[in-house]
PDB file of N, CA and C in Angstrom:
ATOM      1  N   UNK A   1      79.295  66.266  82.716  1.00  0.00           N
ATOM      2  CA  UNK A   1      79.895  65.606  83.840  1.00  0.00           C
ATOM      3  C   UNK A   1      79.693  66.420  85.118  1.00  0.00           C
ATOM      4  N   UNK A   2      79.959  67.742  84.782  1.00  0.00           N
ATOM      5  CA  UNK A   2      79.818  68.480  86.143  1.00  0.00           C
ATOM      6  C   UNK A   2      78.061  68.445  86.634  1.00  0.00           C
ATOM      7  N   UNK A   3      77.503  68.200  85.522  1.00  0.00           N
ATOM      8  CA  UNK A   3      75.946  68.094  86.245  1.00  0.00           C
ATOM      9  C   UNK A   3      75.604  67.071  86.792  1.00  0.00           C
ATOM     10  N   UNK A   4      76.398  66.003  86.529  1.00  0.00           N
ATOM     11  CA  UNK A   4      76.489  64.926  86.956  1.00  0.00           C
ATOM     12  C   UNK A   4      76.560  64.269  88.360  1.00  0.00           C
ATOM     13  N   UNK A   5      77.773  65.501  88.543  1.00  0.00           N
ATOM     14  CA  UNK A   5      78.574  65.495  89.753  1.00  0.00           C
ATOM     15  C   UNK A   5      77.953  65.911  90.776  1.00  0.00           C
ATOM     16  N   UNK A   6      77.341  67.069  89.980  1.00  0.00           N
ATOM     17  CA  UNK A   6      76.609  67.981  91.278  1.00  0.00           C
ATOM     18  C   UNK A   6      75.000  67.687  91.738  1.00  0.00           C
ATOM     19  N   UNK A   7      74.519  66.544  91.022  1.00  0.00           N
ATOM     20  CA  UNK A   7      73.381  66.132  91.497  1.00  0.00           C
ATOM     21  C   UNK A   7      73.667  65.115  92.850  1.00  0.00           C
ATOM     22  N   UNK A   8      75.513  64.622  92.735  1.00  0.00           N
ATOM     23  CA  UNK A   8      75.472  63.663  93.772  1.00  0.00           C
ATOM     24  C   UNK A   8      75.981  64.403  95.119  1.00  0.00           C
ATOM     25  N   UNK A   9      75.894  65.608  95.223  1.00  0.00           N
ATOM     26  CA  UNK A   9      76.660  66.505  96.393  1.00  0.00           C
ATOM     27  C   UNK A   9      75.543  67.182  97.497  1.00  0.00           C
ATOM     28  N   UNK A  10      74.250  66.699  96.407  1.00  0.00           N
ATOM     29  CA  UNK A  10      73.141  67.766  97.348  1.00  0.00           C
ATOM     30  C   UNK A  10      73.159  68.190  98.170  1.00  0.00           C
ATOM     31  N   UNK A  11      73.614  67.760  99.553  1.00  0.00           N
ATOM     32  CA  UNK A  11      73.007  68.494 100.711  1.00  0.00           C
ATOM     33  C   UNK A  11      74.337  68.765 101.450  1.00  0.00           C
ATOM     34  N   UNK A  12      75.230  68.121 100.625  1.00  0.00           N
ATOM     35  CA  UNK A  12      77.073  68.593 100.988  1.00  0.00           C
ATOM     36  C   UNK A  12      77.325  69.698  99.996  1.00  0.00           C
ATOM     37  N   UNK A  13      76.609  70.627  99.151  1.00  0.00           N
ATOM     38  CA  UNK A  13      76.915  71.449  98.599  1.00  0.00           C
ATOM     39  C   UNK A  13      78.296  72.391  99.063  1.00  0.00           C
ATOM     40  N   UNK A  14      77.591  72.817 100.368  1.00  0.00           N
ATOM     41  CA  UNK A  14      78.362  74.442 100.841  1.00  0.00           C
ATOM     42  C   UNK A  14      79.653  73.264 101.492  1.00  0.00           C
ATOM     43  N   UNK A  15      79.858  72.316 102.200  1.00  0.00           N
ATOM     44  CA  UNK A  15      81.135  71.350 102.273  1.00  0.00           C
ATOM     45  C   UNK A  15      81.840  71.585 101.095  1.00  0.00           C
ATOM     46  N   UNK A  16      81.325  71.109 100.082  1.00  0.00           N
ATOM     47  CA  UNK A  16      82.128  70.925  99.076  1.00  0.00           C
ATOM     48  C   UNK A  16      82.642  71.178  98.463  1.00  0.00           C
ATOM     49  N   UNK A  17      82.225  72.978  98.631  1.00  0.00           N
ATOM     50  CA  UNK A  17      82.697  74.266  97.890  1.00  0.00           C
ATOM     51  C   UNK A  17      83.627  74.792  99.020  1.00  0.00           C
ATOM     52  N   UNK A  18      83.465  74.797 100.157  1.00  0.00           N
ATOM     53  CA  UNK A  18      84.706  75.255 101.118  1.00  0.00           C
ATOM     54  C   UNK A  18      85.550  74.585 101.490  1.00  0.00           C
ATOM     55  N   UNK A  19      85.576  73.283 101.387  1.00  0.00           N
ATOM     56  CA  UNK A  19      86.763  72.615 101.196  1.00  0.00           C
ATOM     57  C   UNK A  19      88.213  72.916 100.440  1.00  0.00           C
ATOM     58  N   UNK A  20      87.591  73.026  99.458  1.00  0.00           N
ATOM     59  CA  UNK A  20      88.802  73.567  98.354  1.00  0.00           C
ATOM     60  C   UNK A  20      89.388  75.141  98.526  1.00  0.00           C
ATOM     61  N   UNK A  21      88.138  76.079  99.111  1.00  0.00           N
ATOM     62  CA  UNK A  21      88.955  77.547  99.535  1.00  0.00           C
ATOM     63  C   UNK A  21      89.449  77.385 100.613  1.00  0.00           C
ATOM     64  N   UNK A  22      89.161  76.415 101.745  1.00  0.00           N
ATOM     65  CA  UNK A  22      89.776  76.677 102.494  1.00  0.00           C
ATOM     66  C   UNK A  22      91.341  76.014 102.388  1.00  0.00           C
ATOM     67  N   UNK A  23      91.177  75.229 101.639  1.00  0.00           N
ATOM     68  CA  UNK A  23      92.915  74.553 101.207  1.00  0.00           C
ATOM     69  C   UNK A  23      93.650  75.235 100.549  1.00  0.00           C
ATOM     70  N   UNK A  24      93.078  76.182  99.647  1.00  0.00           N
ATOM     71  CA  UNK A  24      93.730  76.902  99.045  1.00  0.00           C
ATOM     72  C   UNK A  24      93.951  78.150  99.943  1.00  0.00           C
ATOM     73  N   UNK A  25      93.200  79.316 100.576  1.00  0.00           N
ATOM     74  CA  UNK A  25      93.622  79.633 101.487  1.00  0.00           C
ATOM     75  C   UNK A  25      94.932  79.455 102.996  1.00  0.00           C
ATOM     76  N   UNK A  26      94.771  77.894 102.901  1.00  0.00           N
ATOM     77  CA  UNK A  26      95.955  77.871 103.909  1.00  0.00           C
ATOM     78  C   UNK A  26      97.349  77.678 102.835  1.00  0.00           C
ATOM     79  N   UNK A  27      97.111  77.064 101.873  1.00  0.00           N
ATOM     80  CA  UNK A  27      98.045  77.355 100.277  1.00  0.00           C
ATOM     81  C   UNK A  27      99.166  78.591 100.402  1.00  0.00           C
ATOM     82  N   UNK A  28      97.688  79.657 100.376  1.00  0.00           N
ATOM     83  CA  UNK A  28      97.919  81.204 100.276  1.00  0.00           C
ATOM     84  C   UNK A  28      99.366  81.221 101.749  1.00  0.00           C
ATOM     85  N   UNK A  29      98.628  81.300 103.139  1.00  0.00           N
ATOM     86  CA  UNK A  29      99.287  81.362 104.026  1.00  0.00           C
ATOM     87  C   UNK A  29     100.974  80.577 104.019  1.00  0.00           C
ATOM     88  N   UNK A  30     100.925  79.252 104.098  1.00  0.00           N
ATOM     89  CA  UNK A  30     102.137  78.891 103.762  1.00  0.00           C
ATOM     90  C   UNK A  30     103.053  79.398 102.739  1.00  0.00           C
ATOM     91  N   UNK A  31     102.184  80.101 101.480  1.00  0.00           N
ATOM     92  CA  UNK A  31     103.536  80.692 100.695  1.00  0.00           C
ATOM     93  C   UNK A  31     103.851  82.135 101.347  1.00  0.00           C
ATOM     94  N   UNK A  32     102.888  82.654 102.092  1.00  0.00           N
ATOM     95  CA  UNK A  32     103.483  83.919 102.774  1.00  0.00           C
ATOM     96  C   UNK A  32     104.646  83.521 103.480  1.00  0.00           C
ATOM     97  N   UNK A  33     104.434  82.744 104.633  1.00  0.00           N
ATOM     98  CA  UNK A  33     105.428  82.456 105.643  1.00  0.00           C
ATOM     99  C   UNK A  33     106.635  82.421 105.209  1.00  0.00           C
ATOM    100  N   UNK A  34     106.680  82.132 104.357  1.00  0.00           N
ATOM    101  CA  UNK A  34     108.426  82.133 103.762  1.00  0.00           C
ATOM    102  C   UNK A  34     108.934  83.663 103.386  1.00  0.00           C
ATOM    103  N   UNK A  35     108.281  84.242 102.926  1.00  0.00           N
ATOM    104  CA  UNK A  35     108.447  85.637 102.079  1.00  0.00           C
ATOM    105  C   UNK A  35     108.545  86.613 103.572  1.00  0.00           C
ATOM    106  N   UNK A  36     107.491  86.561 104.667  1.00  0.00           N
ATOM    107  CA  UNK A  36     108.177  87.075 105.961  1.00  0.00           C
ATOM    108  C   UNK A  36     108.970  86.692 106.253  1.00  0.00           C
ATOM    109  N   UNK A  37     109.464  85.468 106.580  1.00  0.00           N
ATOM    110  CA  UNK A  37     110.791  85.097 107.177  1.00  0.00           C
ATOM    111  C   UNK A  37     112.119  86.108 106.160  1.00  0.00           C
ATOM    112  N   UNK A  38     111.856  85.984 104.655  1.00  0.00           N
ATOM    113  CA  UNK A  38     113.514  86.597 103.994  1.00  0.00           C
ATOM    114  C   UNK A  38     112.986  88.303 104.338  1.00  0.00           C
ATOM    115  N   UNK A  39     112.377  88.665 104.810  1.00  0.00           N
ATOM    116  CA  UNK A  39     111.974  90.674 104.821  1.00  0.00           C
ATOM    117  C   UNK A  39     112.737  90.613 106.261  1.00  0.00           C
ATOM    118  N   UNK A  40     112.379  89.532 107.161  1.00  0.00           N
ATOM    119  CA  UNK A  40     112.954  89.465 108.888  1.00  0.00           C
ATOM    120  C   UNK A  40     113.749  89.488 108.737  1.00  0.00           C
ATOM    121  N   UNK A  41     114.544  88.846 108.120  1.00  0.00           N
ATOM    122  CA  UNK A  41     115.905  88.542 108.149  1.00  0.00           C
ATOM    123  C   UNK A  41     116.931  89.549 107.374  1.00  0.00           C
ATOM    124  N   UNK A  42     116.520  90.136 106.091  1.00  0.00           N
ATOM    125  CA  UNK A  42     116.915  90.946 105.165  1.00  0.00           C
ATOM    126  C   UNK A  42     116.666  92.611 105.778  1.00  0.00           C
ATOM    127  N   UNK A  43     115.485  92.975 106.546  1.00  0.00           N
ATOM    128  CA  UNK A  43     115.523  94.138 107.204  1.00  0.00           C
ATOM    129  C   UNK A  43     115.450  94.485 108.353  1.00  0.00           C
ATOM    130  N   UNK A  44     115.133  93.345 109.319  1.00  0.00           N
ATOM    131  CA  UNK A  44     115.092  93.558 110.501  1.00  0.00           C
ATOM    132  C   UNK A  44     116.115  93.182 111.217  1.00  0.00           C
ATOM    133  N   UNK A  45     116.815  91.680 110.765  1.00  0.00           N
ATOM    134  CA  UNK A  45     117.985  91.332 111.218  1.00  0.00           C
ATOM    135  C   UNK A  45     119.428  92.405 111.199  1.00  0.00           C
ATOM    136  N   UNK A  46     119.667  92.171 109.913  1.00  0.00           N
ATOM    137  CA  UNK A  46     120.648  92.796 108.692  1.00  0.00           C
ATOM    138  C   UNK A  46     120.355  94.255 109.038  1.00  0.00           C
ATOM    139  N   UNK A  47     119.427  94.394 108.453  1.00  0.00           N
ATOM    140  CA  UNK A  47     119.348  96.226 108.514  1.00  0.00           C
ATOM    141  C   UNK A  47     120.197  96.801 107.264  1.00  0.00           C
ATOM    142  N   UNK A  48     119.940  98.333 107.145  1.00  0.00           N
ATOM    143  CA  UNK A  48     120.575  98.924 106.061  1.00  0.00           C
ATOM    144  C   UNK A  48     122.039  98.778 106.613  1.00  0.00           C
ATOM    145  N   UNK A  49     122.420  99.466 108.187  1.00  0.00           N
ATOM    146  CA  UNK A  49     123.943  99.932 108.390  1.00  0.00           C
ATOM    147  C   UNK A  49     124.255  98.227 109.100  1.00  0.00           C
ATOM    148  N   UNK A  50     123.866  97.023 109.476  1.00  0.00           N
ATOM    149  CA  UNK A  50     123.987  96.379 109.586  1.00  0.00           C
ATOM    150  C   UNK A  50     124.005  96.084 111.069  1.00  0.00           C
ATOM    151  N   UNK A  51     122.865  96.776 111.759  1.00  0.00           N
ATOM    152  CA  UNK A  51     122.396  96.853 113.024  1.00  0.00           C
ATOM    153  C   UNK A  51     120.838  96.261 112.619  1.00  0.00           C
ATOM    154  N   UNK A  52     120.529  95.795 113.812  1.00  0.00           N
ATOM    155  CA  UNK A  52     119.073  94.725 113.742  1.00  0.00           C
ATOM    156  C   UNK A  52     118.364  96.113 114.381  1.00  0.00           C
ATOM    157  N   UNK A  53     117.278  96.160 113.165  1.00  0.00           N
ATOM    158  CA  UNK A  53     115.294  97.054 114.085  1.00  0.00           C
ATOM    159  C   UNK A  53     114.802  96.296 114.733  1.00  0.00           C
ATOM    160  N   UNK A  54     114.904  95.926 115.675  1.00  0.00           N
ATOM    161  CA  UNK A  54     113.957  95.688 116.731  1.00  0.00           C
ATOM    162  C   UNK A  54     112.604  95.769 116.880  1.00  0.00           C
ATOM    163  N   UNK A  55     112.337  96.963 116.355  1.00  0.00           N
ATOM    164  CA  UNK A  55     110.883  97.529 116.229  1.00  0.00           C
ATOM    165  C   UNK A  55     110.159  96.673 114.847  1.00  0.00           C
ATOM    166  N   UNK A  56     110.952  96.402 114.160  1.00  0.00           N
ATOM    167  CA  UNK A  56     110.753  95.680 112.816  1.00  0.00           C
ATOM    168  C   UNK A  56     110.561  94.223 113.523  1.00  0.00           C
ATOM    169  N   UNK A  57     111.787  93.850 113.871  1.00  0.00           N
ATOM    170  CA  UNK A  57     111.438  92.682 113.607  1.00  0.00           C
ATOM    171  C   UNK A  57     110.479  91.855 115.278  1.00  0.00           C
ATOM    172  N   UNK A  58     110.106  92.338 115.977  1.00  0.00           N
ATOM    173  CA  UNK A  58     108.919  92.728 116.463  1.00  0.00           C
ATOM    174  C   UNK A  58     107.448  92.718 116.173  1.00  0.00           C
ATOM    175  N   UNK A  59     106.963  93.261 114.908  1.00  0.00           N
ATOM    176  CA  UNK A  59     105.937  93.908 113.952  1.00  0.00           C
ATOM    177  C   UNK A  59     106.015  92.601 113.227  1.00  0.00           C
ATOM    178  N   UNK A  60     107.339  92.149 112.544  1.00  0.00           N
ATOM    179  CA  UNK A  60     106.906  91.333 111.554  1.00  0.00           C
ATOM    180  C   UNK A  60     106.842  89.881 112.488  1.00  0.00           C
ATOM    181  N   UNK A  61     107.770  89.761 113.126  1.00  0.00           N
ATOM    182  CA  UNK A  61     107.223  88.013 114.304  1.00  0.00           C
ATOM    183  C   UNK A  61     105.622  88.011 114.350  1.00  0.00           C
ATOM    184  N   UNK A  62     105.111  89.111 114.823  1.00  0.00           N
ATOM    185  CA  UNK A  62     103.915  89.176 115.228  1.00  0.00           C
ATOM    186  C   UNK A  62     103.202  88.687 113.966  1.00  0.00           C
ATOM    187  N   UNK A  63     103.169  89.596 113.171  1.00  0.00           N
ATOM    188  CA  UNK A  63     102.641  89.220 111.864  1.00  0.00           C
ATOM    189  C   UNK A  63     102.812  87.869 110.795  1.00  0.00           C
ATOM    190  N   UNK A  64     104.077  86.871 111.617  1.00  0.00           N
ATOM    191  CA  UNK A  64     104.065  85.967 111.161  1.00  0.00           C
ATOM    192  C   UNK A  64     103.297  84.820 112.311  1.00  0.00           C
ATOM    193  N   UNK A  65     103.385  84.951 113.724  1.00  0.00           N
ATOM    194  CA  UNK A  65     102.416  84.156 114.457  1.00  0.00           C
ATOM    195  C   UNK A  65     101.274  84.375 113.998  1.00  0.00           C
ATOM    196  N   UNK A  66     100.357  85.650 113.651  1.00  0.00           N
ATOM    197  CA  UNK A  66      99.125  85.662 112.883  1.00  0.00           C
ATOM    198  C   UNK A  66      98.465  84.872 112.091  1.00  0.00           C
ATOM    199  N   UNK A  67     100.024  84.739 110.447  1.00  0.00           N
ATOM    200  CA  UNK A  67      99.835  84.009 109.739  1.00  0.00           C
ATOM    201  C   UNK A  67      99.957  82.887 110.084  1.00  0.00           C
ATOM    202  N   UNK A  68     100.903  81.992 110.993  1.00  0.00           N
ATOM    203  CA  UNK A  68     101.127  80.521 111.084  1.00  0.00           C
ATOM    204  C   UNK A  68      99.396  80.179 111.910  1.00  0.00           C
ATOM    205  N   UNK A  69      98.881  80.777 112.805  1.00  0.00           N
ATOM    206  CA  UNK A  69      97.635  80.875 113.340  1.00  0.00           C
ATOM    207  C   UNK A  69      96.452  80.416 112.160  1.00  0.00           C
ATOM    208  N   UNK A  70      96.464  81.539 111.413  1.00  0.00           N
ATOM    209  CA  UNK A  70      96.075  81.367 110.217  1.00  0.00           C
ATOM    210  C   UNK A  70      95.288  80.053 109.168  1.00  0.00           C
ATOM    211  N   UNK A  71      97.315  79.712 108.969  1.00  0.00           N
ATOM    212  CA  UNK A  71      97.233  78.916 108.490  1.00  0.00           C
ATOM    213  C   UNK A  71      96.868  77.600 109.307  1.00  0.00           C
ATOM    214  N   UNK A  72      97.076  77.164 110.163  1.00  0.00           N
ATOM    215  CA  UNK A  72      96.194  76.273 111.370  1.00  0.00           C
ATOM    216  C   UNK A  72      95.067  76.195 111.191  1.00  0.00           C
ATOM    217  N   UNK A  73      94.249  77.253 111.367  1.00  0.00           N
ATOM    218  CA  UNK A  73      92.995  77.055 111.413  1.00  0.00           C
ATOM    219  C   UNK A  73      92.311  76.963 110.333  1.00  0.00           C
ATOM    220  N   UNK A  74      93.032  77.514 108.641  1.00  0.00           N
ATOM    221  CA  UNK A  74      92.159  76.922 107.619  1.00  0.00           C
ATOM    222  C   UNK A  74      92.583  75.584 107.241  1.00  0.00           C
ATOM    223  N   UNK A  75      93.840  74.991 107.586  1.00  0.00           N
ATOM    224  CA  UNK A  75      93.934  73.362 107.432  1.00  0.00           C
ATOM    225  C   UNK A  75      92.908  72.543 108.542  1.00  0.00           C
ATOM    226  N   UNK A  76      92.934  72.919 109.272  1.00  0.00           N
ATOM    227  CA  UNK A  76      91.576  72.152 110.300  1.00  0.00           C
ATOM    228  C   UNK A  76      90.503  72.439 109.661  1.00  0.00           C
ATOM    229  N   UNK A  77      89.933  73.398 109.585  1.00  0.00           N
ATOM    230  CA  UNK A  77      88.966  73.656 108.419  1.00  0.00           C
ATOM    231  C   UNK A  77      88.690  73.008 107.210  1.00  0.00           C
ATOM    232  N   UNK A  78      89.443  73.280 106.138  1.00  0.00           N
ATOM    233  CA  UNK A  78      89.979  72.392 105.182  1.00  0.00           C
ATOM    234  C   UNK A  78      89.267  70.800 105.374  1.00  0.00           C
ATOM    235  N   UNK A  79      89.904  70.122 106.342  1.00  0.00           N
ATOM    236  CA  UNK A  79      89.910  68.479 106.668  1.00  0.00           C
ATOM    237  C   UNK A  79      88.569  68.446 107.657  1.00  0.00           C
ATOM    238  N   UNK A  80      87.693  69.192 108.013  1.00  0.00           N
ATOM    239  CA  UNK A  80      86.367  68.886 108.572  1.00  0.00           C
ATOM    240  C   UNK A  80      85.644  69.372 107.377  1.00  0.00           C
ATOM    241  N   UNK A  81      85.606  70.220 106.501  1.00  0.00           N
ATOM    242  CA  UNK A  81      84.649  70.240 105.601  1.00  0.00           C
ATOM    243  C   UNK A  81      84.738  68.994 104.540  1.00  0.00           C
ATOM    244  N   UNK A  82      85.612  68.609 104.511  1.00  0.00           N
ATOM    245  CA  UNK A  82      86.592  67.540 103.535  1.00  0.00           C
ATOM    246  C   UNK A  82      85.789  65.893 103.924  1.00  0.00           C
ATOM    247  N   UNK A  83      85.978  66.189 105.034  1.00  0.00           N
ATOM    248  CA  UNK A  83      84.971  65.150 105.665  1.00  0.00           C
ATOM    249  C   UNK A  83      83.828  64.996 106.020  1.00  0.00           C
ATOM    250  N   UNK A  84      82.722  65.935 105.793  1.00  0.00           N
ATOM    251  CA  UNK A  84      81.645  65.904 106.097  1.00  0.00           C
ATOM    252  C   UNK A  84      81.356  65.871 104.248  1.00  0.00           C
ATOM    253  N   UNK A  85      81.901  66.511 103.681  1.00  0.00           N
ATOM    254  CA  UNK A  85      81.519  66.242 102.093  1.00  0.00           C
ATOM    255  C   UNK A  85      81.552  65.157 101.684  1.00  0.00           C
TER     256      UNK A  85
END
């Protein structure tokens, strides 16, 4: 079946194969985003003595606009390779 398949993809090959990493990649990203948000909140907010790092949570915002960025651009990705395949 898969030889099947892949005789009908010819010249959408490399589409057809980055489609799926790139969905899964933005996959990847969306399950990060959550896991920064509870570290922001759990160490940067909260803190050990129950004073907010600043410097933390600073570092990690940043690092979560990165990821939401990220993830943007492999769902656009994603849906133009998706469509040219």
């Amino acid at each position: 079946m898969i030889k099947r398949l892949s005789k009908c993809i010819r010249e959408y090959k490399l589409p057809s194969i980055l489609a799926p990493i790139s969905v899964t990649l933005e996959v990847v990203m969306e399950t990060i985003i959550p896991l920064l948000m509870a570290n922001l909140i759990d160490f940067g907010i909260q803190g050990n003595n129950g004073a907010g790092d600043m410097g933390y949570v600073l570092r990690t915002s940043i690092i979560l606009v990165v990821c939401c960025l990220l993830s943007m651009t492999f769902g656009m990705l994603s849906g133009r390779w998706a469509a040219i395949a």
